[in-house]
N, C-alpha and C. Protein backbone atom coordinates (compact mmCIF):
# COMPACT_ATOMS: atom_id res chain seq x y z
N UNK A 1 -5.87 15.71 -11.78
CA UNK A 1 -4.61 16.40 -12.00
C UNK A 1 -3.55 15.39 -12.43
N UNK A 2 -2.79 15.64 -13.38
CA UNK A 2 -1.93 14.78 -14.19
C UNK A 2 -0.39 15.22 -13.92
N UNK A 3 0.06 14.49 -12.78
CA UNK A 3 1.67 14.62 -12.32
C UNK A 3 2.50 14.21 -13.68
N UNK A 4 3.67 15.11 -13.99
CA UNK A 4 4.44 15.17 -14.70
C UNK A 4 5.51 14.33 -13.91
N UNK A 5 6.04 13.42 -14.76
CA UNK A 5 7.12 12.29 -14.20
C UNK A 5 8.16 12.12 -14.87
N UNK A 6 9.31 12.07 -14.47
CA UNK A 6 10.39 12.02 -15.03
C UNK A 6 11.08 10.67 -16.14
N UNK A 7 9.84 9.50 -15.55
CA UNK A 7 10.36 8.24 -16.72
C UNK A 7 9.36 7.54 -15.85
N UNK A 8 8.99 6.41 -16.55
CA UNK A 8 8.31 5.24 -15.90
C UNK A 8 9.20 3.94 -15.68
N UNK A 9 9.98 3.37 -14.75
CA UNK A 9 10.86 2.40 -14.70
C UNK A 9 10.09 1.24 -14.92
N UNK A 10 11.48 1.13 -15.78
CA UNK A 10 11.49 -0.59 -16.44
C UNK A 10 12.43 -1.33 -15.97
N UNK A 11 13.09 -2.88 -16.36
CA UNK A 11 13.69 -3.21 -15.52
C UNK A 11 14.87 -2.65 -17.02
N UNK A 12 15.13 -2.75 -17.92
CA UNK A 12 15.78 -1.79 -18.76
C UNK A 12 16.96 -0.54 -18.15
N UNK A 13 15.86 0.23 -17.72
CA UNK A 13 16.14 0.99 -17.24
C UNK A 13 17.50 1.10 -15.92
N UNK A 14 17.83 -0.43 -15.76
CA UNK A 14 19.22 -0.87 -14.55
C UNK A 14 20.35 -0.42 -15.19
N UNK A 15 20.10 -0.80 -16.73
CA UNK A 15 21.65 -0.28 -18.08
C UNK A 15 22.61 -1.30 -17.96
N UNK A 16 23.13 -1.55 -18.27
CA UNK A 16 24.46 -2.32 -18.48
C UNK A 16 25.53 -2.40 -17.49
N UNK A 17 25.01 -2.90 -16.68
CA UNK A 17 26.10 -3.22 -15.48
C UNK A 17 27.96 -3.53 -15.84
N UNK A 18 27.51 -4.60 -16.42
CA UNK A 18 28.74 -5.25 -17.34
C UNK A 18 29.85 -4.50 -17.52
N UNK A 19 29.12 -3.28 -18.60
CA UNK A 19 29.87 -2.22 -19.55
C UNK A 19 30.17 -1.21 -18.56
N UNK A 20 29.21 -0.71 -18.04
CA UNK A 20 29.85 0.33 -17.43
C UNK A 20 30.58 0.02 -16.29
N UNK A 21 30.56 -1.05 -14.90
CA UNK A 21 31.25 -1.38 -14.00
C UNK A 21 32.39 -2.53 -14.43
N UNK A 22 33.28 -2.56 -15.76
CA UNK A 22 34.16 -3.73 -15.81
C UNK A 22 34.78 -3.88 -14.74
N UNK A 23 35.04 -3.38 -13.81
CA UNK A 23 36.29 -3.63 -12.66
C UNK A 23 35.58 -3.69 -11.82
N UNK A 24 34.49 -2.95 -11.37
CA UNK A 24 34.33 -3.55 -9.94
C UNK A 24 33.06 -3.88 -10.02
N UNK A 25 32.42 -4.52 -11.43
CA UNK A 25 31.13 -5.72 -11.03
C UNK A 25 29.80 -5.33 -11.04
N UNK A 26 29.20 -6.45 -10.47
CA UNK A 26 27.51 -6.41 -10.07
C UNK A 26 27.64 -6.14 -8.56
N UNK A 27 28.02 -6.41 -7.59
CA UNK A 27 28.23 -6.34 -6.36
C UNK A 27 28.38 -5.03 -5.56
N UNK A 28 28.16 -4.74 -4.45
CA UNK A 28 28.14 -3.64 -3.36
C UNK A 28 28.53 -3.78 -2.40
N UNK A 29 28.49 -3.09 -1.32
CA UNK A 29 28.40 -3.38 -0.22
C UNK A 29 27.17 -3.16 0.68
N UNK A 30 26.79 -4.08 1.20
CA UNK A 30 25.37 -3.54 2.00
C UNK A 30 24.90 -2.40 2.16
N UNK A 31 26.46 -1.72 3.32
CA UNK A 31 26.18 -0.38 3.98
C UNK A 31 25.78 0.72 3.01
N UNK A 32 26.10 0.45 1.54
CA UNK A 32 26.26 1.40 0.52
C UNK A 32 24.53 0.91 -0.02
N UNK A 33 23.71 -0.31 0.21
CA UNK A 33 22.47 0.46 -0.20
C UNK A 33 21.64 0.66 0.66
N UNK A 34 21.82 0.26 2.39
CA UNK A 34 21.36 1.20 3.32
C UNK A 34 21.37 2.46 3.43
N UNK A 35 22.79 3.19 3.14
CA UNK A 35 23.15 4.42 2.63
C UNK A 35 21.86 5.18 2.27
N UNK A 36 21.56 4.81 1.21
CA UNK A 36 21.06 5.21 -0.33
C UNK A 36 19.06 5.13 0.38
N UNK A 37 19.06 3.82 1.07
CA UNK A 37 17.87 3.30 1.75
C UNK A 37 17.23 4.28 2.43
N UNK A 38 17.96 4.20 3.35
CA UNK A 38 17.62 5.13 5.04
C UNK A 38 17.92 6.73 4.55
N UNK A 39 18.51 7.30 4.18
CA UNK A 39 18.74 8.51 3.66
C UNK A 39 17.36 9.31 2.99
N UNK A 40 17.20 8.51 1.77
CA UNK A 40 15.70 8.67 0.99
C UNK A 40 15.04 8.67 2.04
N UNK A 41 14.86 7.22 3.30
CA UNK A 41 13.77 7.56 3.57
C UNK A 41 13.49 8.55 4.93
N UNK A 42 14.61 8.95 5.43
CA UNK A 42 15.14 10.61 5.92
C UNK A 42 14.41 11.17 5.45
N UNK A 43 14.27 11.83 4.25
CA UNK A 43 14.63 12.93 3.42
C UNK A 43 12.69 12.95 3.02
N UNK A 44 12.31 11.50 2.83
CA UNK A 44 11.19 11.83 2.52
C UNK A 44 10.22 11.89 3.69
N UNK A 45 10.68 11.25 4.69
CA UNK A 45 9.67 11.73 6.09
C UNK A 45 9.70 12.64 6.85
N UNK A 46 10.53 13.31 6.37
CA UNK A 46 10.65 15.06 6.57
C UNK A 46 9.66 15.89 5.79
N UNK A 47 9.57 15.23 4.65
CA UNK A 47 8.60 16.21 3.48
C UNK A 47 7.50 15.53 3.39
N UNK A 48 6.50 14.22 3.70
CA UNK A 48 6.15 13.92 3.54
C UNK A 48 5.22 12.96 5.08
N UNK A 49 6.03 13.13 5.82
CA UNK A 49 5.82 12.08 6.60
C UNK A 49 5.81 10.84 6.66
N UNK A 50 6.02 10.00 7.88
CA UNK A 50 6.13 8.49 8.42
C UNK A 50 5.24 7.86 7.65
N UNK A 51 3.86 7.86 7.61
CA UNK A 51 2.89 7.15 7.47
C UNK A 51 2.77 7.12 5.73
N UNK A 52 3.09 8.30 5.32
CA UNK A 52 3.29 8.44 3.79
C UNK A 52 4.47 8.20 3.10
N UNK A 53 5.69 8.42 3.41
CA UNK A 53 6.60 7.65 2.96
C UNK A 53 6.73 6.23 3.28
N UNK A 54 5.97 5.36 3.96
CA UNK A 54 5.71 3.66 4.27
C UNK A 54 5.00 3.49 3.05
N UNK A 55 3.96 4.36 2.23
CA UNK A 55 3.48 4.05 1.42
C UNK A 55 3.55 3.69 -0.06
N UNK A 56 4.67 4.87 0.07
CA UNK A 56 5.58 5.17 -0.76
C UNK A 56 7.04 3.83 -0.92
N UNK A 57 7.30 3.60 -0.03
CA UNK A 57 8.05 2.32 -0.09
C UNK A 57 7.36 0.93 -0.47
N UNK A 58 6.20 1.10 0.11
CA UNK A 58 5.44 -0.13 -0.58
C UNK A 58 5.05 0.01 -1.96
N UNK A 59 5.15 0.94 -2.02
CA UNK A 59 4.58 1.12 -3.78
C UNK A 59 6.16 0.85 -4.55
N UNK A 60 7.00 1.61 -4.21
CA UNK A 60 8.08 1.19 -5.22
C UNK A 60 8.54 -0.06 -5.00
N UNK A 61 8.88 -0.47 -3.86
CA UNK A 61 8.90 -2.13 -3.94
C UNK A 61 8.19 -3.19 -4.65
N UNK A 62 6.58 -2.85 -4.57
CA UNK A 62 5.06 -3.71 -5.65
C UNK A 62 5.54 -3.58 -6.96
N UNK A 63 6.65 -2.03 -7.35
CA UNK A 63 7.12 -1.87 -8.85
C UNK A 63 8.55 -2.81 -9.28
N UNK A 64 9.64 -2.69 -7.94
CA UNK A 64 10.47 -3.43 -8.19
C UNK A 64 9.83 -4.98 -7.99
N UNK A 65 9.19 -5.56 -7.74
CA UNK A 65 8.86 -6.67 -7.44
C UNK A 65 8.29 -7.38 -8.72
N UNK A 66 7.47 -6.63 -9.58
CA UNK A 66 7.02 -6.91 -10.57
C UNK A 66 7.94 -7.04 -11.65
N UNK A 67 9.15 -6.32 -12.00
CA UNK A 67 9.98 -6.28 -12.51
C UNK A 67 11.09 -6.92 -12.30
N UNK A 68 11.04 -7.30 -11.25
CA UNK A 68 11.85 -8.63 -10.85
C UNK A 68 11.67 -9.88 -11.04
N UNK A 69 10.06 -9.94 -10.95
CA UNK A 69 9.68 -11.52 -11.28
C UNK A 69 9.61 -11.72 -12.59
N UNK A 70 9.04 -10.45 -13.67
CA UNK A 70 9.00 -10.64 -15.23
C UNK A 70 10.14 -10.79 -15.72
N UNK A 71 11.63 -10.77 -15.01
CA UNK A 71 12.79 -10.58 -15.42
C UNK A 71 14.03 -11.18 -15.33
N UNK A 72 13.19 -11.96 -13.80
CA UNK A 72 14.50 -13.02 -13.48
C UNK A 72 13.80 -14.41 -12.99
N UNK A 73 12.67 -14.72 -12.97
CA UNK A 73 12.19 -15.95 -12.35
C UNK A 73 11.14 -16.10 -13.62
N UNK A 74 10.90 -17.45 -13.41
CA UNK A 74 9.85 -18.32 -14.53
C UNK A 74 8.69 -18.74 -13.76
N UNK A 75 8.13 -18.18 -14.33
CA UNK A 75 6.58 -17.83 -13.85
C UNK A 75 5.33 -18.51 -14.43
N UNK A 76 6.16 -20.25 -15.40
CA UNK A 76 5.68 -21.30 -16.03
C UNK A 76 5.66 -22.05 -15.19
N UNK A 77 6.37 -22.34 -13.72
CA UNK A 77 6.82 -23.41 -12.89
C UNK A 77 5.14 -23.29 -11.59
N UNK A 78 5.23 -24.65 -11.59
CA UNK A 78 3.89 -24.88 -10.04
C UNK A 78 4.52 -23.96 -8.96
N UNK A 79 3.51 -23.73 -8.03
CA UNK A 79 4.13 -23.34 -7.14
C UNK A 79 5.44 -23.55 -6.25
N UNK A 80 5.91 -24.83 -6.03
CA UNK A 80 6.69 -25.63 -5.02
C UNK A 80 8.08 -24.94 -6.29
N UNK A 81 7.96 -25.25 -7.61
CA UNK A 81 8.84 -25.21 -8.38
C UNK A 81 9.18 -23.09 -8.48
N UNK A 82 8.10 -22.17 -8.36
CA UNK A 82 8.66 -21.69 -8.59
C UNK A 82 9.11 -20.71 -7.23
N UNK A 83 8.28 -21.12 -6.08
CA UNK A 83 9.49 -20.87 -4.38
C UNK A 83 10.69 -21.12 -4.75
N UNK A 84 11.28 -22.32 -5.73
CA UNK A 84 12.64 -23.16 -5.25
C UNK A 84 12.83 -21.67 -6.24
N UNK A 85 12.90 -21.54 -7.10
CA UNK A 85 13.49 -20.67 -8.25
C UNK A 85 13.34 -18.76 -7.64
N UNK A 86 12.68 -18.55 -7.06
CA UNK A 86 12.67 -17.54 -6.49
C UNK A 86 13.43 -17.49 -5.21
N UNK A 87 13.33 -18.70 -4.46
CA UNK A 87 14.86 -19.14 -3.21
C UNK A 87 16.23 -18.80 -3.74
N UNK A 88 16.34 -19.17 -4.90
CA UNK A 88 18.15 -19.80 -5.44
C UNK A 88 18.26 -17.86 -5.54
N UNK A 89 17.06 -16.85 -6.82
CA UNK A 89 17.46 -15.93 -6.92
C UNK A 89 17.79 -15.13 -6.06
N UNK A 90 16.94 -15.02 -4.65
CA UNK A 90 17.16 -14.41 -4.02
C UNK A 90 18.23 -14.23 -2.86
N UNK A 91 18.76 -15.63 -2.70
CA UNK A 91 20.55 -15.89 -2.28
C UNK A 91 21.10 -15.65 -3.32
N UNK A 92 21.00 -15.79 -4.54
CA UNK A 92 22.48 -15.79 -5.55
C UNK A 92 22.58 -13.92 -5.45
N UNK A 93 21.55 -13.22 -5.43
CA UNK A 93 21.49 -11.52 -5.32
C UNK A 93 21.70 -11.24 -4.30
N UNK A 94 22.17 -12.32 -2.79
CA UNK A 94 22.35 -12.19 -1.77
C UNK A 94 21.32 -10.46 -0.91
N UNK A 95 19.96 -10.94 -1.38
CA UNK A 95 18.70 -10.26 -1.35
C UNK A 95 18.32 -10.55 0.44
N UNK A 96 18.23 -12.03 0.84
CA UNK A 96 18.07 -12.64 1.89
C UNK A 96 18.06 -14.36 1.13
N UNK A 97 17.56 -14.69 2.61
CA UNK A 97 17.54 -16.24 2.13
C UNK A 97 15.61 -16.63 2.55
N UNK A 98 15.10 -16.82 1.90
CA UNK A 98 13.30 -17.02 2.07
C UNK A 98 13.23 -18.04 2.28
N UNK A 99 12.02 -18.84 2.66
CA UNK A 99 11.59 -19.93 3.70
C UNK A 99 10.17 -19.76 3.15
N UNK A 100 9.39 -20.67 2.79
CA UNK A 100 7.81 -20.82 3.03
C UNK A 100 7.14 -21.40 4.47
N UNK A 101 6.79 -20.27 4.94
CA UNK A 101 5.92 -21.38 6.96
C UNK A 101 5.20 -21.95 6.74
N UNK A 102 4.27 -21.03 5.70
CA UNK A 102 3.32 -21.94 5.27
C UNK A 102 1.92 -21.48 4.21
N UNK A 103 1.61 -22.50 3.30
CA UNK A 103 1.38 -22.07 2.10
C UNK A 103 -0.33 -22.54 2.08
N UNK A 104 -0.99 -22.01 1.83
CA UNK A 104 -2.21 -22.65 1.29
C UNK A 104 -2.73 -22.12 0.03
N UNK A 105 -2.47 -23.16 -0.70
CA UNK A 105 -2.41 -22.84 -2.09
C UNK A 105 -3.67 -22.43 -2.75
N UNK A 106 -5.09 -23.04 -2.00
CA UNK A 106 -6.43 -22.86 -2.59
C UNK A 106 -6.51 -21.51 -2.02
N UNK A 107 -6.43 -21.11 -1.20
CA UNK A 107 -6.84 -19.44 -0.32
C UNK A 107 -5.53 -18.58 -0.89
N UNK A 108 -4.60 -18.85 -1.72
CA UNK A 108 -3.83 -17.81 -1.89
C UNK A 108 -3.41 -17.29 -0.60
N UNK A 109 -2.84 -17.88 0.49
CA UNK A 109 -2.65 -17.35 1.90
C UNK A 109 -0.98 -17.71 2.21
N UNK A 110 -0.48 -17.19 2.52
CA UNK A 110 1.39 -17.35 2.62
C UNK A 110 1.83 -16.94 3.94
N UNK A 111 2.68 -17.66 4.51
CA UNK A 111 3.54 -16.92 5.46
C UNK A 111 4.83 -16.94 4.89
N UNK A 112 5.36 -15.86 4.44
CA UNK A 112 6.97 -16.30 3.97
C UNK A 112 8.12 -15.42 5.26
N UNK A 113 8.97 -16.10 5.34
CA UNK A 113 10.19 -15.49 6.00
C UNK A 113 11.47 -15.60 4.92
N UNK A 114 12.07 -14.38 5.55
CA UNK A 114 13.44 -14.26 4.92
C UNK A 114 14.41 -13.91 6.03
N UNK A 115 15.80 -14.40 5.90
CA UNK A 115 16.25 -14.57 6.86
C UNK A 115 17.81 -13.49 6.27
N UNK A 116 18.80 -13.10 6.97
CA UNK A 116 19.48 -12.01 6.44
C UNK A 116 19.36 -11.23 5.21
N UNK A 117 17.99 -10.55 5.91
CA UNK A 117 17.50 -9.94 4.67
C UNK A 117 18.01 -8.78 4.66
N UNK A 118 18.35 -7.77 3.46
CA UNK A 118 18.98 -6.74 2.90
C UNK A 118 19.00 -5.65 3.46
N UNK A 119 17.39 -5.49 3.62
CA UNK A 119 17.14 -4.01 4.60
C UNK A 119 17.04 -3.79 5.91
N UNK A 120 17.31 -4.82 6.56
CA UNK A 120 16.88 -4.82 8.09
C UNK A 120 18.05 -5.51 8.77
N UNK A 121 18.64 -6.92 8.72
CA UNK A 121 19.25 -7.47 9.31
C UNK A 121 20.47 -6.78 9.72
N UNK A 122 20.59 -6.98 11.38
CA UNK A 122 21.41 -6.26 11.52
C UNK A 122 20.92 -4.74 12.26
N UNK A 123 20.04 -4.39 12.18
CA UNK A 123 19.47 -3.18 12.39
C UNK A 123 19.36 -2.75 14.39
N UNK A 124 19.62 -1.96 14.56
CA UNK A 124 19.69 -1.47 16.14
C UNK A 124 17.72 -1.68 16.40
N UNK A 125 17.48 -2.18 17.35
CA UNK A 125 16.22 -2.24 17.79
C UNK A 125 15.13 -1.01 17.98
N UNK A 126 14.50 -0.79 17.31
CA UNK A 126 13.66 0.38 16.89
C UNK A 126 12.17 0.13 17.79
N UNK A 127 11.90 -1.06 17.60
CA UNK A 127 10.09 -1.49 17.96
C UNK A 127 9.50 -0.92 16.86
N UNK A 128 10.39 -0.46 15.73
CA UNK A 128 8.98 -0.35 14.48
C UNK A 128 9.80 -1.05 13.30
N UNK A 129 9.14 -2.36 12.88
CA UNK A 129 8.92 -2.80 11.21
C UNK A 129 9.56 -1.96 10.38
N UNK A 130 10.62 -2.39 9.65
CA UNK A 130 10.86 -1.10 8.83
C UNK A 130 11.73 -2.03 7.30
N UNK A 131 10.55 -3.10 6.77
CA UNK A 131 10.28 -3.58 5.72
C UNK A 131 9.47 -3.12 4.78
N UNK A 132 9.10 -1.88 4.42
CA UNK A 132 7.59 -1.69 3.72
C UNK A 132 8.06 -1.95 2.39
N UNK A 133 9.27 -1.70 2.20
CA UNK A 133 9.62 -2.27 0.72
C UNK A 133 9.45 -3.38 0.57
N UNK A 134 9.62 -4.44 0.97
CA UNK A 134 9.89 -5.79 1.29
C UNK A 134 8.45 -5.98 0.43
N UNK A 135 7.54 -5.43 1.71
CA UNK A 135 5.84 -5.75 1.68
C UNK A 135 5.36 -5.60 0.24
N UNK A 136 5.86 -4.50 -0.18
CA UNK A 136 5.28 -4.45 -1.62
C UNK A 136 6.34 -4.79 -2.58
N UNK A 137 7.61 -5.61 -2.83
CA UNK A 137 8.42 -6.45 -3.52
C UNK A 137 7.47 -7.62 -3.76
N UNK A 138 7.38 -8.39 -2.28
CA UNK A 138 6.47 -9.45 -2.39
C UNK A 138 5.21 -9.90 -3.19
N UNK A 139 4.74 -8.56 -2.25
CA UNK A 139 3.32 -8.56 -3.29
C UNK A 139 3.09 -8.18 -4.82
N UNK A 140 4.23 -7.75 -5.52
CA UNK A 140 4.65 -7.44 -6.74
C UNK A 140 5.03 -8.80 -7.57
N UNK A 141 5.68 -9.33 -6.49
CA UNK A 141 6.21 -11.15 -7.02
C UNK A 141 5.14 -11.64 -7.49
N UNK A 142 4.18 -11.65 -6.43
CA UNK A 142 2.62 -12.59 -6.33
C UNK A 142 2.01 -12.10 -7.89
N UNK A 143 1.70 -10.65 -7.71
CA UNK A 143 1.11 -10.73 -8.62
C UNK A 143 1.44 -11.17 -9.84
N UNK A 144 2.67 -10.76 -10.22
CA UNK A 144 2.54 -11.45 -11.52
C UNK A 144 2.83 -13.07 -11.92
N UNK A 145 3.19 -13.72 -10.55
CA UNK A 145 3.02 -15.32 -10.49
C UNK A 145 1.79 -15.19 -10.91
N UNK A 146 0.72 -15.06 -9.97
CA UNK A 146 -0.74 -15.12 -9.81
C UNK A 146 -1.42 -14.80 -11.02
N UNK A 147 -1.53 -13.57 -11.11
CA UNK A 147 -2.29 -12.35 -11.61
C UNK A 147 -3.45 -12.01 -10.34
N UNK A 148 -3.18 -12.10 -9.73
CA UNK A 148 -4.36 -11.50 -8.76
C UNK A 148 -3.07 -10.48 -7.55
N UNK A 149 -3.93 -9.68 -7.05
CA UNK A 149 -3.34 -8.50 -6.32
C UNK A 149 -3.58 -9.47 -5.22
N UNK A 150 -1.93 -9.01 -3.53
CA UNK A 150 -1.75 -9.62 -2.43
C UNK A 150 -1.76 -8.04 -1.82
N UNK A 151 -2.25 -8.78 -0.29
CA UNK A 151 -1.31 -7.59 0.15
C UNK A 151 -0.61 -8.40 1.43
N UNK A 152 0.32 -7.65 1.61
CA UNK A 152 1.54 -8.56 2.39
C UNK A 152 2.13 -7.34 3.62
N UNK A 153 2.13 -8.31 4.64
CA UNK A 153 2.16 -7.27 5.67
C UNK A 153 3.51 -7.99 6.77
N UNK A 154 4.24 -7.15 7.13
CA UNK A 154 5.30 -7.72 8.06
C UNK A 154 5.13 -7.44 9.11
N UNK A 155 5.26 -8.81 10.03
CA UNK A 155 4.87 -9.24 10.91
C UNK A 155 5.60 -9.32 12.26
N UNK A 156 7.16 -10.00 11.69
CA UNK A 156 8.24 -10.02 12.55
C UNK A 156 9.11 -9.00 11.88
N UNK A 157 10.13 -8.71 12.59
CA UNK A 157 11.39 -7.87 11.84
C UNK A 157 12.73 -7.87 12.62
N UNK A 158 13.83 -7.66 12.33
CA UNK A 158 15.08 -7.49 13.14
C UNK A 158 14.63 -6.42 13.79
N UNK A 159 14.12 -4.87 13.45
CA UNK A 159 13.93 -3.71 13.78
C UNK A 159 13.14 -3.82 15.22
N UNK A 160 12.27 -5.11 15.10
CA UNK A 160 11.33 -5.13 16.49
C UNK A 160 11.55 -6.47 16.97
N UNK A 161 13.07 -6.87 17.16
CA UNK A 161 13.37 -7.85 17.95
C UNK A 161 13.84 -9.26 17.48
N UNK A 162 13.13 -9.71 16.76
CA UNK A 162 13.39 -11.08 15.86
C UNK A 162 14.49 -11.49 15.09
N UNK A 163 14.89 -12.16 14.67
CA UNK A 163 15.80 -12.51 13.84
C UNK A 163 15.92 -12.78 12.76
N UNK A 164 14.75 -12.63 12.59
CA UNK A 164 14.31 -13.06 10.75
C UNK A 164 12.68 -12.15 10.74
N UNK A 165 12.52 -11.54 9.22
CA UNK A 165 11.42 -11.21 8.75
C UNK A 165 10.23 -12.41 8.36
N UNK A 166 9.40 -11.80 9.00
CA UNK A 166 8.29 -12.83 8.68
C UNK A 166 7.17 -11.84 8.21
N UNK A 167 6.47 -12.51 6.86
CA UNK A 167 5.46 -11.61 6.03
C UNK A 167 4.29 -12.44 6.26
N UNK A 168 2.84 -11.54 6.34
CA UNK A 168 1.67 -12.36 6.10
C UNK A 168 1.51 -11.73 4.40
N UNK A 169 1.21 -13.30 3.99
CA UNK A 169 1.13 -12.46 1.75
C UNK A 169 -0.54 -13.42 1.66
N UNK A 170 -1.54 -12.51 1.67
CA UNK A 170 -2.87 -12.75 1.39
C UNK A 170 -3.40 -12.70 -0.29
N UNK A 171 -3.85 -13.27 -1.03
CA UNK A 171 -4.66 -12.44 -2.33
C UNK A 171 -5.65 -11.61 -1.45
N UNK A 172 -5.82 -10.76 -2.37
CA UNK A 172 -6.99 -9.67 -1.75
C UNK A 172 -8.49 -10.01 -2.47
């Protein structure tokens, strides 16, 4: 069965920030894309459920992620070179601030943390993870560094106590 879709996003598809916001910018306020965040994902675990809208966040994140790395990071640089370049972007978008724990470069095996990260920090204590975007941003990064598929799973979270997100990012 062939779902009818309204557009396939590109990174294109953001438009002209510039032009259309002259006065008030590239910038937001947090609460305004928590807003937008937590609402959707209201709205879709009502119609869809918990376990299926997590899935659903990981998938559009694996899309923004891919489109993020083809678009704003150089994906010519070694590894060490292109952490630093994916670090700077992701403070200058004030996204979070990332950390490598630890890398093994032959196994494709990662622990990354991010530390006041976008969707969570800050968050009232839940006991449930509530990064799945994150998970599949990441693994969207990887791949197209790589070309091989990750899957990336969060580990720590503000939501369940911690102070910083911590991801396991595997190749599969």
């Amino acid at each position: 069965m062939e779902i009818n879709t309204k557009y396939n996003f590109e990174w294109k598809d953001i438009g002209d920030i510039a032009l259309g916001r002259p006065n008030l910018g590239t910038t937001t306020h947090v609460a305004v894309y928590r807003l937008m965040q937590y609402t959707m994902r209201d709205v879709l675990e009502k119609h869809w459920g918990a376990e299926q809208t997590n899935r659903f966040f990981v998938e559009a994140g694996f899309k923004a992620g891919v489109e993020f790395c083809k678009n704003l990071l150089d994906c010519s640089l070694d590894f060490d070179g292109f952490v630093a370049n994916l670090t700077d972007v992701l403070e200058k978008l004030s996204i979070g601030l990332l950390r490598v724990e630890k890398a093994d470069i032959e196994k494709l095996s990662f622990i990354f943390t991010v530390s006041e990260d976008l969707d969570c920090s800050g968050l009232p204590f839940s006991g449930v993870p509530s990064c799945d975007y994150d998970e599949g941003f990441i693994a969207g990064i990887m791949k197209v560094y790589t070309g091989k598929d990750f899957v990336t799973k969060e580990i720590d979270c503000w939501s369940t106590g911690e102070r910083t997100c911590r991801f396991t990012v595997n190749v599969v």
